[in-house]
Protein backbone atom coordinates (compact mmCIF):
# COMPACT_ATOMS: atom_id res chain seq x y z
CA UNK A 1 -90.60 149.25 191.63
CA UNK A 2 -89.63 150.55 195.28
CA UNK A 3 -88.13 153.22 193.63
CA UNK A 4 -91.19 154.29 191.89
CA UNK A 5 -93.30 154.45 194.59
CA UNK A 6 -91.32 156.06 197.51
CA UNK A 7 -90.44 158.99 194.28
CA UNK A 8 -94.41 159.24 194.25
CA UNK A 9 -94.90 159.80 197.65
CA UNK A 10 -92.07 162.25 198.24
CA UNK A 11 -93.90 163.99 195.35
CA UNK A 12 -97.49 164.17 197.07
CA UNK A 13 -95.84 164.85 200.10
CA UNK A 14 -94.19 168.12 198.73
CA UNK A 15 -97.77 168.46 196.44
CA UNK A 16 -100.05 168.02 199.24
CA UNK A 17 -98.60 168.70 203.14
CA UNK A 18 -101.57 166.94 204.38
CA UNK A 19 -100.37 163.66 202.80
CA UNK A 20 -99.04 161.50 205.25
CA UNK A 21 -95.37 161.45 203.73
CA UNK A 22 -92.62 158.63 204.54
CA UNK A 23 -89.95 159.29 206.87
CA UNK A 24 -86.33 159.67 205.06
CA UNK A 25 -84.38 156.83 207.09
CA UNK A 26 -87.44 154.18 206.48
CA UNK A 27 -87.23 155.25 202.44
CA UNK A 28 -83.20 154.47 202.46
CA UNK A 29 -83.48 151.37 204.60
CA UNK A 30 -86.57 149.91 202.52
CA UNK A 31 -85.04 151.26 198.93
CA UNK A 32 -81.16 149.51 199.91
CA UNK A 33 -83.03 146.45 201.19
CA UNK A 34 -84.66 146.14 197.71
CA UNK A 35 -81.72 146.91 195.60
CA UNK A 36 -78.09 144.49 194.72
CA UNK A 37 -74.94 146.26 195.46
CA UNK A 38 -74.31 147.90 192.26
CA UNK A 39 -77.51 149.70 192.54
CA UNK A 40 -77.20 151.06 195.99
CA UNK A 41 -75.89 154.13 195.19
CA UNK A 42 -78.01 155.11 192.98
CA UNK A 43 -81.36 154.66 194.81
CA UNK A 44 -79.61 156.00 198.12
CA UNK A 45 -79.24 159.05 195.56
CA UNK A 46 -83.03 158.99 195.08
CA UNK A 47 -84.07 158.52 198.15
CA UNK A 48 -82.28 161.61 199.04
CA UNK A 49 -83.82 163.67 202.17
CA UNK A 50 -85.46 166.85 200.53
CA UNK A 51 -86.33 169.77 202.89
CA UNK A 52 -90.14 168.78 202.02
CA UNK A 53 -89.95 165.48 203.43
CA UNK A 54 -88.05 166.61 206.37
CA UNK A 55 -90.60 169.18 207.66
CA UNK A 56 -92.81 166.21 207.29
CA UNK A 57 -91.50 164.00 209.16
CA UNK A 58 -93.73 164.70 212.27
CA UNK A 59 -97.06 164.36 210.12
CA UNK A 60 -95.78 160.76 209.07
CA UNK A 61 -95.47 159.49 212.73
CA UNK A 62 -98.93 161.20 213.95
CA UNK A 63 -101.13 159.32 210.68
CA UNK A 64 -101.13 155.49 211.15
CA UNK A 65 -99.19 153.76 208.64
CA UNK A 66 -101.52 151.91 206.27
CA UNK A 67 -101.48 147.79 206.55
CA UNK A 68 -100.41 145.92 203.68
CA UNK A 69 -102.99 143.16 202.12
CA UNK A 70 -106.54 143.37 202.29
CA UNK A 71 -108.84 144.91 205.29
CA UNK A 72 -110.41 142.14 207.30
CA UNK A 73 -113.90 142.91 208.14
CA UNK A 74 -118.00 141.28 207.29
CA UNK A 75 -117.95 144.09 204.11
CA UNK A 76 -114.78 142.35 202.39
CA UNK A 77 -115.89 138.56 203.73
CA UNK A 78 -115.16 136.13 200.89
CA UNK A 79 -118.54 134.67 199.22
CA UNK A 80 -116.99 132.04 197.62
CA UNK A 81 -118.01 128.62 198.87
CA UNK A 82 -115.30 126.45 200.45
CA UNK A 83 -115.54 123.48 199.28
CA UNK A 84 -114.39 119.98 201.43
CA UNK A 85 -113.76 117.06 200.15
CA UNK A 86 -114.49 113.69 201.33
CA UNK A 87 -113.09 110.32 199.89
CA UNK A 88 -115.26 107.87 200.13
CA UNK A 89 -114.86 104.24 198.40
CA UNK A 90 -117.50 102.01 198.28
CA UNK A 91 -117.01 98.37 196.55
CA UNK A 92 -119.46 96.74 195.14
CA UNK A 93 -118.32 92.82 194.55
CA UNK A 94 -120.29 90.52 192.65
CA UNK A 95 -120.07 86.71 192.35
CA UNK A 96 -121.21 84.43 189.17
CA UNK A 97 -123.98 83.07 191.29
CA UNK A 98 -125.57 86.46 192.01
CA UNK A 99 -124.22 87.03 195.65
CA UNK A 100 -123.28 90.66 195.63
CA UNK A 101 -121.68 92.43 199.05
CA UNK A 102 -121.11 96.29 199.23
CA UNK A 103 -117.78 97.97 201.42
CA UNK A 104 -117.16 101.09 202.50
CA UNK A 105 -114.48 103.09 203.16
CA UNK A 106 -113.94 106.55 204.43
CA UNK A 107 -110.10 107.91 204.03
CA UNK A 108 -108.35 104.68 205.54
CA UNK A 109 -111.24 103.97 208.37
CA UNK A 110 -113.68 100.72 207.22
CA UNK A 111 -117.03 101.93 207.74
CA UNK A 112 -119.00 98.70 206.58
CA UNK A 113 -117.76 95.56 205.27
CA UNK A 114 -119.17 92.47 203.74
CA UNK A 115 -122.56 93.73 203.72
CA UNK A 116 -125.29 91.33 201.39
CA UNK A 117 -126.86 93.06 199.23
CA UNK A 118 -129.36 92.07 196.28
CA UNK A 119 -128.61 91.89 192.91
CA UNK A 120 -132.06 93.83 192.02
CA UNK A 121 -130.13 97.07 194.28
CA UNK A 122 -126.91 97.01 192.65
CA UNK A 123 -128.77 97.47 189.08
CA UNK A 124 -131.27 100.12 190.23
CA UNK A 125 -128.37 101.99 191.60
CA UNK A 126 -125.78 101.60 188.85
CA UNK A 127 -128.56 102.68 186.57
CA UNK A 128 -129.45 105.64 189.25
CA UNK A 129 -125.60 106.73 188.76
CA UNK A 130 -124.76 106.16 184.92
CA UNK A 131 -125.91 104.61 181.81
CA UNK A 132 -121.85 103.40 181.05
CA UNK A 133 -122.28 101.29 184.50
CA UNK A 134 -125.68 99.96 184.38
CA UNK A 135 -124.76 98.14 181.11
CA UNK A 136 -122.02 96.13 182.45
CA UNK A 137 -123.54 95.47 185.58
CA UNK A 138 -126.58 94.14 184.10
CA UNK A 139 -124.60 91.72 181.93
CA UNK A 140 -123.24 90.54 184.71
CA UNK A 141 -126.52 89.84 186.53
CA UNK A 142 -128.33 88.45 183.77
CA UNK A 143 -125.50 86.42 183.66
CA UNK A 144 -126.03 85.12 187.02
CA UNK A 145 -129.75 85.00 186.72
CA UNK A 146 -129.21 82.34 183.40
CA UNK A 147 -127.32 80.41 185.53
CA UNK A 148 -129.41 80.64 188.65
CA UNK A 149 -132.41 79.07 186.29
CA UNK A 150 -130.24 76.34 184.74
CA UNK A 151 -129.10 75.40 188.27
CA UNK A 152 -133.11 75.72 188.79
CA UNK A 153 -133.61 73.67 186.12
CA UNK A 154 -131.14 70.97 186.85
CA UNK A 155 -132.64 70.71 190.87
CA UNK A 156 -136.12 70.34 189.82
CA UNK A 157 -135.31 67.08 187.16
CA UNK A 158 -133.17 65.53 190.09
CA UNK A 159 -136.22 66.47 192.89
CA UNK A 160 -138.54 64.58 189.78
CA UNK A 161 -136.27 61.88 189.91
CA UNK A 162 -135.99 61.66 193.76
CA UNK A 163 -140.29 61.60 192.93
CA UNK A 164 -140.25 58.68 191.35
CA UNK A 165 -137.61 56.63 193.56
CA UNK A 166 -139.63 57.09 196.26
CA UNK A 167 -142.82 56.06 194.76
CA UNK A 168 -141.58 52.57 193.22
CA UNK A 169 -140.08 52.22 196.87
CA UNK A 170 -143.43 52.87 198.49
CA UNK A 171 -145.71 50.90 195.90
């Protein structure tokens, strides 16, 4: 591929003598660099100096050689977005009794932990983020909600009883 390109600028250098051309001993150094042992000779060969490219020599040192890669500047600024990302994991524990406490991490730094939060939150927002983890998460509330009226339940017979004990002990 070196090849191919030096042969095409020794040919608009001979075509055109305003052409910047490249200087002989830079073509053999870059073409030998590029090529194994066995080739050598042969792309010394065609890298040969021609009388063309020797006359042009001076015109190749007084044109700046062009940069390789892309040309910095605002009119070739990338308009892609960068995008950063940012790993946040927040826990969201639940206990059979309702009690539900949020954490929050940011990489490996704790940014909250063991904060209380209510039941009635962690549905609206599972329900805010998808329908797979509202279902779930409501089970589990309702869950806790059954139980929180049965333990209800259960106080408010022994609170009748505790009534009644302490009317026969006052009549």
């Amino acid at each position: 591929m070196t090849v191919d390109v030096l042969t095409h600028d020794e040919e608009t250098a001979s075509a055109t003598p305003e052409a910047p051309a490249v200087a002989t001993d830079e073509a053999t150094t870059v073409t030998e660099s590029a090529s194994t042992s066995s080739e050598g000779a042969a792309s010394s060969e065609a890298a040969a100096p021609s009388e063309d490219s020797a006359s042009a020599e001076p015109a190749a040192e007084e044109a700046p050689k062009p940069k390789r890669g892309r040309p910095k500047g605002a009119a070739t600024a990338s308009t892609a977005k960068k995008t950063r990302t940012v790993e946040l994991i927040l826990t969201v524990t639940g206990t059979a009794d309702g009690e539900w406490q949020a954490e929050l991490k940011n990489g490996s730094k704790w940014v909250a932990k063991g904060l209380e939060i209510p039941a009635a939150a962690v549905s609206r927002a599972a329900k805010e983020l998808h329908a797979d983890l509202s279902g779930p998460i409501d089970e589990v509330i309702n869950q806790a909600r059954e139980a929180q009226v049965a333990k209800v339940a259960a106080l408010e017979a022994e609170l009748e009883k505790a009534k009644q004990a302490l009317a026969e002990l006052d009549a």
